[in-house]
C-alpha atoms as a PDB file:
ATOM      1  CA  UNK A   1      -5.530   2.446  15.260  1.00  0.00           C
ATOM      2  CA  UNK A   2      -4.988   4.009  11.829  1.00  0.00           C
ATOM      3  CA  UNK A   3      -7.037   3.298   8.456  1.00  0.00           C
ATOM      4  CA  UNK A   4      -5.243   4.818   5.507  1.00  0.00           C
ATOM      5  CA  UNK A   5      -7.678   5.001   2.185  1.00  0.00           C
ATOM      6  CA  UNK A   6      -7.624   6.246  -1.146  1.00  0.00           C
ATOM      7  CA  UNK A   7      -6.697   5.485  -4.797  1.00  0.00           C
ATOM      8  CA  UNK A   8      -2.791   5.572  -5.037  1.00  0.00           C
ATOM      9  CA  UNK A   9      -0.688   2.638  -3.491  1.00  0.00           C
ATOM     10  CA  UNK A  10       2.441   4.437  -3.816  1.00  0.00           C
ATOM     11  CA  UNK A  11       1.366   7.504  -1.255  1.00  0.00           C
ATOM     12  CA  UNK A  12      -0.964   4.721   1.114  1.00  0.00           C
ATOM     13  CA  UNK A  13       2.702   2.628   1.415  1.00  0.00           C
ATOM     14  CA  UNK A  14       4.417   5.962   2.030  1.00  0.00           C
ATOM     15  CA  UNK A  15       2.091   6.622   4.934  1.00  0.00           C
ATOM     16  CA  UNK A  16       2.415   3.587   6.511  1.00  0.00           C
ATOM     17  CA  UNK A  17       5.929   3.444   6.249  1.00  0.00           C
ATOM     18  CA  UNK A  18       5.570   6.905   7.665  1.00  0.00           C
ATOM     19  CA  UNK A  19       3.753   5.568  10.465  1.00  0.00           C
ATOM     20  CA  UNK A  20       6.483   2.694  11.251  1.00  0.00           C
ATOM     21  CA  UNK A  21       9.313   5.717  11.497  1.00  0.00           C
ATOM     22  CA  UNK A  22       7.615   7.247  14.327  1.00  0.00           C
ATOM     23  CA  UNK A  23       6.585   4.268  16.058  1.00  0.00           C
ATOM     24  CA  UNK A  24       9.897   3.131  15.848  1.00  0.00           C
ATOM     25  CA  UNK A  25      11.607   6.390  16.743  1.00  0.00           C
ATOM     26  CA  UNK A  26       8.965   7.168  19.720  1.00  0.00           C
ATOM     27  CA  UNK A  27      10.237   3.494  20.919  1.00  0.00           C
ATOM     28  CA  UNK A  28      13.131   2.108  23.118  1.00  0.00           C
ATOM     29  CA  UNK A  29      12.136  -1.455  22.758  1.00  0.00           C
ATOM     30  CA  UNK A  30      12.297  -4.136  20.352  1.00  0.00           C
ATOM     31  CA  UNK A  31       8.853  -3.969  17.931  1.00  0.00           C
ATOM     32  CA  UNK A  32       7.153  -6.823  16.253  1.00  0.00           C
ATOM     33  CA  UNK A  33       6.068  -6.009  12.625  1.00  0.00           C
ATOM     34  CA  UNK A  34       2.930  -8.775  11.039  1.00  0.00           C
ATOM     35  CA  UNK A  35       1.288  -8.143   8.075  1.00  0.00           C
ATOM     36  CA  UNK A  36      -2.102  -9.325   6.448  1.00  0.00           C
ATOM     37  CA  UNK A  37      -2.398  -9.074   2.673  1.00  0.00           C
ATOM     38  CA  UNK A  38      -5.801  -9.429   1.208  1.00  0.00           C
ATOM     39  CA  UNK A  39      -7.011 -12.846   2.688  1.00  0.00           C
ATOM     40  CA  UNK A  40      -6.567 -14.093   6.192  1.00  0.00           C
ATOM     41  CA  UNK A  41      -8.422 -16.530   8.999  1.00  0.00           C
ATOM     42  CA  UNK A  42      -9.562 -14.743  11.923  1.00  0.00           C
ATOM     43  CA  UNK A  43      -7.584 -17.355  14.138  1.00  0.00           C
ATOM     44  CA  UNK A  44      -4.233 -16.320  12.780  1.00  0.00           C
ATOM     45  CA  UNK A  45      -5.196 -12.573  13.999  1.00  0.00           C
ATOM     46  CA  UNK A  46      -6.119 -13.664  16.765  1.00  0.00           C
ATOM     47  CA  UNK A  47      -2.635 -15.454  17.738  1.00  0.00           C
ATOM     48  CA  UNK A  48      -0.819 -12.792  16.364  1.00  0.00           C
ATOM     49  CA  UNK A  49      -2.847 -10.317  18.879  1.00  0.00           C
ATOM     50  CA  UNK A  50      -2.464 -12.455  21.475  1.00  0.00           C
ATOM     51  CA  UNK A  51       1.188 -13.981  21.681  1.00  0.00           C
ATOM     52  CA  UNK A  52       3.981 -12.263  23.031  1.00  0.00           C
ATOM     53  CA  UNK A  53       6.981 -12.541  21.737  1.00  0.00           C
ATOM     54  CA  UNK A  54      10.075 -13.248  23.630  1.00  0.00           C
ATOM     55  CA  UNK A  55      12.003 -10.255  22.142  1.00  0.00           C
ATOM     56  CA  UNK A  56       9.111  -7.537  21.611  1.00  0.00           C
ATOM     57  CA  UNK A  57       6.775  -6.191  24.135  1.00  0.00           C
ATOM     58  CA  UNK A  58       4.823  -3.913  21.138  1.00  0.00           C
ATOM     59  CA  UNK A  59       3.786  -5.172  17.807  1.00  0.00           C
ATOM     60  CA  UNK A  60       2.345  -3.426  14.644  1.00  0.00           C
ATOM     61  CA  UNK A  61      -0.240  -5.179  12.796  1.00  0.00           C
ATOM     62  CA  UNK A  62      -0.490  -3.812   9.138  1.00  0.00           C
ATOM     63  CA  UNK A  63      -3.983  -4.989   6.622  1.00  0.00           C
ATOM     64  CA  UNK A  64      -3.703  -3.971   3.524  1.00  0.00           C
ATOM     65  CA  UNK A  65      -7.094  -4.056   1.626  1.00  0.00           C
ATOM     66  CA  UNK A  66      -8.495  -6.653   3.807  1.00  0.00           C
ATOM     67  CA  UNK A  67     -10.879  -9.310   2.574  1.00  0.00           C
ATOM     68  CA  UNK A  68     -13.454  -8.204   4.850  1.00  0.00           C
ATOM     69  CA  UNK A  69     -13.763  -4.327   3.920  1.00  0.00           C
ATOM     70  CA  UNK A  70     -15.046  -5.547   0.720  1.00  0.00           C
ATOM     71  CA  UNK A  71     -18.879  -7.161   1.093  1.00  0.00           C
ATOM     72  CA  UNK A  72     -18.526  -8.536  -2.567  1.00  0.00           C
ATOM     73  CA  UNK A  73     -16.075 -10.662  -1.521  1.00  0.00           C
ATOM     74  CA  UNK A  74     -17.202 -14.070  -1.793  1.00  0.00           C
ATOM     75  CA  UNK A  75     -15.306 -14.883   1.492  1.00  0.00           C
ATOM     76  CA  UNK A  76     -17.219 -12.369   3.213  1.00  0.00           C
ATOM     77  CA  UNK A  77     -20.355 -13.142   5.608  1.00  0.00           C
ATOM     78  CA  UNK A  78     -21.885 -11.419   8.978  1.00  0.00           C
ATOM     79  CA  UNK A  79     -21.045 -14.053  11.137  1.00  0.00           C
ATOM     80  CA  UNK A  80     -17.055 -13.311  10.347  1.00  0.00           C
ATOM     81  CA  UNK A  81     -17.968  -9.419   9.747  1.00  0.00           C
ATOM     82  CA  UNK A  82     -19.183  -9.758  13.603  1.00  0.00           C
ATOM     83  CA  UNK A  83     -16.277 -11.886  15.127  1.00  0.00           C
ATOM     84  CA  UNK A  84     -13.464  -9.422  13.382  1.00  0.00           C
ATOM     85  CA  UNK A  85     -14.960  -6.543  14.744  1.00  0.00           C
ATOM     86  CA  UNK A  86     -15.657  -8.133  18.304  1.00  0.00           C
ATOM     87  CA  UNK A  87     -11.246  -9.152  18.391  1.00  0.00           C
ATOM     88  CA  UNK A  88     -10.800  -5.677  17.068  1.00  0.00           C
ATOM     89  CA  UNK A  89     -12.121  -4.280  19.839  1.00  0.00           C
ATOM     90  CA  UNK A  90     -11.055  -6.553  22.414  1.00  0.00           C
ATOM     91  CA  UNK A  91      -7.203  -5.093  21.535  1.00  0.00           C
ATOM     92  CA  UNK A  92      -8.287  -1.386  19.860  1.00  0.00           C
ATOM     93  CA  UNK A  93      -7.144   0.221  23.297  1.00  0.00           C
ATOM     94  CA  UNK A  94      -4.107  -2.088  24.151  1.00  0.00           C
ATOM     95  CA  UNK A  95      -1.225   0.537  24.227  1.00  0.00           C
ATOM     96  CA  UNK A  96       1.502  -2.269  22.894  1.00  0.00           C
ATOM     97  CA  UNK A  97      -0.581  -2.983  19.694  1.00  0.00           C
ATOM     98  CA  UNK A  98      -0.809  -0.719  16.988  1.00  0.00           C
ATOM     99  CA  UNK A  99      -3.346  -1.403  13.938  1.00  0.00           C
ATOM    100  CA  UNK A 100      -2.391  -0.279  10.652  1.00  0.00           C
ATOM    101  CA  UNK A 101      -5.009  -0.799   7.893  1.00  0.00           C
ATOM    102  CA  UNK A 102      -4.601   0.316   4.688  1.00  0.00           C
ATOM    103  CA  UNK A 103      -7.736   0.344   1.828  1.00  0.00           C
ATOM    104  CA  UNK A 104      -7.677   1.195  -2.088  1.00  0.00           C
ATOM    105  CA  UNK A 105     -10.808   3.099  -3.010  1.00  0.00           C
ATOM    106  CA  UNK A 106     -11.218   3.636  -6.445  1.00  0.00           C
ATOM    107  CA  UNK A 107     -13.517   6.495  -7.905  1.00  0.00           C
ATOM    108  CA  UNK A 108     -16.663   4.791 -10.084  1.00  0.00           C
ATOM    109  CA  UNK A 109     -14.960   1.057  -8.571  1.00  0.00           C
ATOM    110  CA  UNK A 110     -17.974  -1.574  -9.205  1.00  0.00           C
ATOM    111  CA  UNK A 111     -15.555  -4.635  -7.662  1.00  0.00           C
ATOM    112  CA  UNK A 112     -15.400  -2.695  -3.769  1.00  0.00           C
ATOM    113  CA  UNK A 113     -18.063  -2.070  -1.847  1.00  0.00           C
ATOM    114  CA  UNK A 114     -17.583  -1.351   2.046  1.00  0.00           C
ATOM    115  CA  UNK A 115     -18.999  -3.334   4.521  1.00  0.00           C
ATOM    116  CA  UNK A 116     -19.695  -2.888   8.050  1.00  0.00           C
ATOM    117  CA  UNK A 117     -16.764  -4.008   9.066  1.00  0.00           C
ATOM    118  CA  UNK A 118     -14.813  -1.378   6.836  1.00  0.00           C
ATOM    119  CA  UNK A 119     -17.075   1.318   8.194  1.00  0.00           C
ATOM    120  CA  UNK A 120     -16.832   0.151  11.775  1.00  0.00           C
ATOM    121  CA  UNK A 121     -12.587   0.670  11.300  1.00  0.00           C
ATOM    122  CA  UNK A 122     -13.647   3.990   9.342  1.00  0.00           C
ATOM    123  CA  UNK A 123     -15.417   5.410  12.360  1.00  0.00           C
ATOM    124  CA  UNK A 124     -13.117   4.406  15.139  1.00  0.00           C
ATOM    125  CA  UNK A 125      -9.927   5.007  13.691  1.00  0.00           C
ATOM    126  CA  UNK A 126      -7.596   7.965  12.837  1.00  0.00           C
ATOM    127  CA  UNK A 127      -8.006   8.101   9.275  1.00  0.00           C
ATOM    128  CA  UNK A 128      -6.002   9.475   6.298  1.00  0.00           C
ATOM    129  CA  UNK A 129      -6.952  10.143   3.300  1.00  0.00           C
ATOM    130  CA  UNK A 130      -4.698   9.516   0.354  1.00  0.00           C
ATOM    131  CA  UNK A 131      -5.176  11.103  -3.078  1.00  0.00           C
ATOM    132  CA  UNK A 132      -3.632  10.320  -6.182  1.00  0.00           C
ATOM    133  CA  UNK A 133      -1.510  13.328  -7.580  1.00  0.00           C
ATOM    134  CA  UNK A 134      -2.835  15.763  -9.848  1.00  0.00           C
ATOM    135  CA  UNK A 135      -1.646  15.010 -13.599  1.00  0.00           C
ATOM    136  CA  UNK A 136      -0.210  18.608 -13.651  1.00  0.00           C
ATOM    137  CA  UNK A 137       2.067  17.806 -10.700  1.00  0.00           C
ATOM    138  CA  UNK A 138       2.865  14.051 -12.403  1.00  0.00           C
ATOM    139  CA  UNK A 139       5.686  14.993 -14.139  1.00  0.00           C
ATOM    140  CA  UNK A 140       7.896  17.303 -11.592  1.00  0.00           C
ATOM    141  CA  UNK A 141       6.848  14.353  -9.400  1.00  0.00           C
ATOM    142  CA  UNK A 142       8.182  11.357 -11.282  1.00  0.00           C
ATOM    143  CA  UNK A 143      11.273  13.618 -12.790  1.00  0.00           C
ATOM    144  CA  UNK A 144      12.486  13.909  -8.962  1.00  0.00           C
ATOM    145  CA  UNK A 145      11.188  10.165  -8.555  1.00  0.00           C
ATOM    146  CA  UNK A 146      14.212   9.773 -10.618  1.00  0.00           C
ATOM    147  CA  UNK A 147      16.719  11.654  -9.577  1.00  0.00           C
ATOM    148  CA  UNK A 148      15.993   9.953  -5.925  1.00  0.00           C
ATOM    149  CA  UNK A 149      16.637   6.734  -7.322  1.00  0.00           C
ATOM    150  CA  UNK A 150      20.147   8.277  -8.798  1.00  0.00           C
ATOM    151  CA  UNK A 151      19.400   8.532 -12.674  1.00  0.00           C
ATOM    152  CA  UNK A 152      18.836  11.397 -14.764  1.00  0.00           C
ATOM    153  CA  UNK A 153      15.816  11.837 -17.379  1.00  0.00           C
ATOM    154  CA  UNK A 154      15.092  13.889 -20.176  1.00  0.00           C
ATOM    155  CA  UNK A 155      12.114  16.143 -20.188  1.00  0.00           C
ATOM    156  CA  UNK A 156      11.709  14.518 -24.018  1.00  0.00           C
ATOM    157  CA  UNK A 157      11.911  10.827 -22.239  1.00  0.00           C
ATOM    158  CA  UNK A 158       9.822  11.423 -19.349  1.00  0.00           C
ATOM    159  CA  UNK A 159       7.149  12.834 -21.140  1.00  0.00           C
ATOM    160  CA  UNK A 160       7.125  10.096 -23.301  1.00  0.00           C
ATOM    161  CA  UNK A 161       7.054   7.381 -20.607  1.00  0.00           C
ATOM    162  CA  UNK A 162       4.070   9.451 -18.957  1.00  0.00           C
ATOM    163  CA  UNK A 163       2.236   9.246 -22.140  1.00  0.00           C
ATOM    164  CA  UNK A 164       2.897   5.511 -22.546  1.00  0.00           C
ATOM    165  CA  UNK A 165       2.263   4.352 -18.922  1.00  0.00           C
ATOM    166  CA  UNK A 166      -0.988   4.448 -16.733  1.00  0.00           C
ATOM    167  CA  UNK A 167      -1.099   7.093 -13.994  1.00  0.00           C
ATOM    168  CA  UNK A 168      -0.134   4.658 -11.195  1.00  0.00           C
ATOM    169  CA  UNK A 169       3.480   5.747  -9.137  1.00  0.00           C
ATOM    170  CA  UNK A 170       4.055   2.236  -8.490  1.00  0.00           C
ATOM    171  CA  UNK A 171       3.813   0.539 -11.785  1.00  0.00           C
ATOM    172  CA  UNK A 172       6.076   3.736 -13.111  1.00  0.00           C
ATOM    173  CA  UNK A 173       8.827   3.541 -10.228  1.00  0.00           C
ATOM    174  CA  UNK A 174       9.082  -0.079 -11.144  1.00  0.00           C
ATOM    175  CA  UNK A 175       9.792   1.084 -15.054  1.00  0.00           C
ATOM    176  CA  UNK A 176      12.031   3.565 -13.717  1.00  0.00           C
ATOM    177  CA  UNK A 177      14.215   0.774 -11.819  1.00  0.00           C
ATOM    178  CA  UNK A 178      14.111  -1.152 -15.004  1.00  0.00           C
ATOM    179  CA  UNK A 179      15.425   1.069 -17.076  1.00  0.00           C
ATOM    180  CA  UNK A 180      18.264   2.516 -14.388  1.00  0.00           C
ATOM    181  CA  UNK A 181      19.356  -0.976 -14.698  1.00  0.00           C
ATOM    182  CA  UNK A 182      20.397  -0.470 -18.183  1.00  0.00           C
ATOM    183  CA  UNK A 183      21.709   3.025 -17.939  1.00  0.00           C
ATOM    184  CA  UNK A 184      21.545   5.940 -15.515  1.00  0.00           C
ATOM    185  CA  UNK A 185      20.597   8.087 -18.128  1.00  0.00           C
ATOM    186  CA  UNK A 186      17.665   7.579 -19.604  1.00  0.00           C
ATOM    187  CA  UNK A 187      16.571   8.446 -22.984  1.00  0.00           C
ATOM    188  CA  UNK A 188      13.617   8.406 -24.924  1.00  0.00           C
ATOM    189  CA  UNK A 189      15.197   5.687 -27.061  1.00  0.00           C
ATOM    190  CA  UNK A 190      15.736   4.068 -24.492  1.00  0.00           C
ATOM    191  CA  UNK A 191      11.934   3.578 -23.393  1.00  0.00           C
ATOM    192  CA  UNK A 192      10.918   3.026 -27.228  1.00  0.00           C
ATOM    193  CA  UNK A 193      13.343   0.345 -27.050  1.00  0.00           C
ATOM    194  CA  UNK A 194      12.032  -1.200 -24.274  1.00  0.00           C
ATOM    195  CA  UNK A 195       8.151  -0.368 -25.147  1.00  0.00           C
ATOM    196  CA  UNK A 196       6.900  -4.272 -26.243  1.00  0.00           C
ATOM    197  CA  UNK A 197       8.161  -4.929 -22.697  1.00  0.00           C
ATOM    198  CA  UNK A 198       6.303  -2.607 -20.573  1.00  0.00           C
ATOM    199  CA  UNK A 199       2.737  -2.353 -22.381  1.00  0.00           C
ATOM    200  CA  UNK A 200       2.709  -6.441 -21.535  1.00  0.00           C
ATOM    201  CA  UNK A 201       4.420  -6.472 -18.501  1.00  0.00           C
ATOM    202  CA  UNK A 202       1.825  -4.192 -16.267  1.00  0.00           C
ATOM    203  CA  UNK A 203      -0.604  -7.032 -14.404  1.00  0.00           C
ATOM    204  CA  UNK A 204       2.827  -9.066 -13.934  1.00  0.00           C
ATOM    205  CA  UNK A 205       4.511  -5.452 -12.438  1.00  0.00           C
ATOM    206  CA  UNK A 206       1.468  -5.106 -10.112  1.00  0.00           C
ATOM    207  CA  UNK A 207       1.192  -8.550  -8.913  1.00  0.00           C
ATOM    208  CA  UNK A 208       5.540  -7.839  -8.243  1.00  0.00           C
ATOM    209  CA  UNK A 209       4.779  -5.049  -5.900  1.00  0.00           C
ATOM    210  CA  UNK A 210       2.333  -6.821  -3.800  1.00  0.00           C
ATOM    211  CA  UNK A 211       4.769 -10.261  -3.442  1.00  0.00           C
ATOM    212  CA  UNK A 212       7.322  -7.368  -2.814  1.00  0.00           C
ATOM    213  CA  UNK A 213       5.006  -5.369   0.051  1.00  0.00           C
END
């Protein structure tokens, strides 16, 4: 059982993907990949813990900031605090399950605070810590970011998209695509250019990457 936590989703997805690989590679067999986002009922865990497929004998079960990590939550109470951590660890030690959570934490965040069933996953997992990259290491970062994604940036361009967009990898990658689509080669111009559309496109980019995930 992992919990992955910290304040940049690129580097938490990285992990888990990470995770996945050498699952994957460490199996022979067939493996069953479910996902929670957000909010779920307790009885579609439960059937996804409990039925076997005809085709996989292991499954991987990824959360990704779970309703019930966060007490403010309106959906939250103790009674289904209790019964998720009771069907947690009815299936913590089964061998052919493996539990991926995933959390954002937020420094100074007033909308998260953990509740017991986030600290019971806390203490009884293996947990990673993510942190979001230094700003001095943001741009060799993002300038290899693009070179990955086959496109080539000026050091004039990038630093003016750093300047113009928040310090969050996957709002930027998504720019990045973007503007790859309109020319590997991407210029300062270019950005300014395209500058209405990505100061009013950012709740819109974020809500994209989660229907993506």
């Amino acid at each position: 059982m992992y919990l992955i936590k910290g304040d940049e989703n690129y580097f938490i997805d990285e992990k888990i993907n990470e995770i996945i690989k050498n699952e994957t590679n460490n199996n022979q067999e067939e493996i069953e990949f479910i996902k929670f986002y957000d909010f779920f009922m307790l009885e579609e865990l439960a059937d996804a813990i409990n039925n076997q497929g005809l085709f996989f004998n292991k499954k991987i079960i990824i959360f990704k900031n779970p309703f019930l990590f966060n007490i403010k939550n309106k959906n939250v109470n103790e009674k289904l605090i209790n019964d998720f951590i009771e069907l947690i660890k009815s299936f913590s030690q089964d061998q052919n399950t493996i539990l991926i959570f995933s959390q954002e934490i937020y420094k100074y965040d007033k909308n998260f605070f953990a509740s017991k069933a986030f600290n019971y996953i806390d203490k009884n997992s293996q947990v990673i810590q993510i942190k979001k990259i230094e700003e001095k290491n943001l741009f060799s970062f993002v300038f290899s970011m693009v070179k990955n994604l086959g496109g080539n940036i000026s050091d004039q361009a990038l630093i003016f998209l750093l300047e113009i967009m928040p310090n969050n990898l996957d709002l930027i990658k998504q720019e990045i695509k973007k503007l790859l689509l309109i020319e590997k080669n991407i210029t300062k111009q270019m950005i300014e250019d395209n500058i209405f559309s990505m100061s009013n496109n950012i709740e819109f980019a974020l809500s994209e990457a989660i229907l993506k995930w």
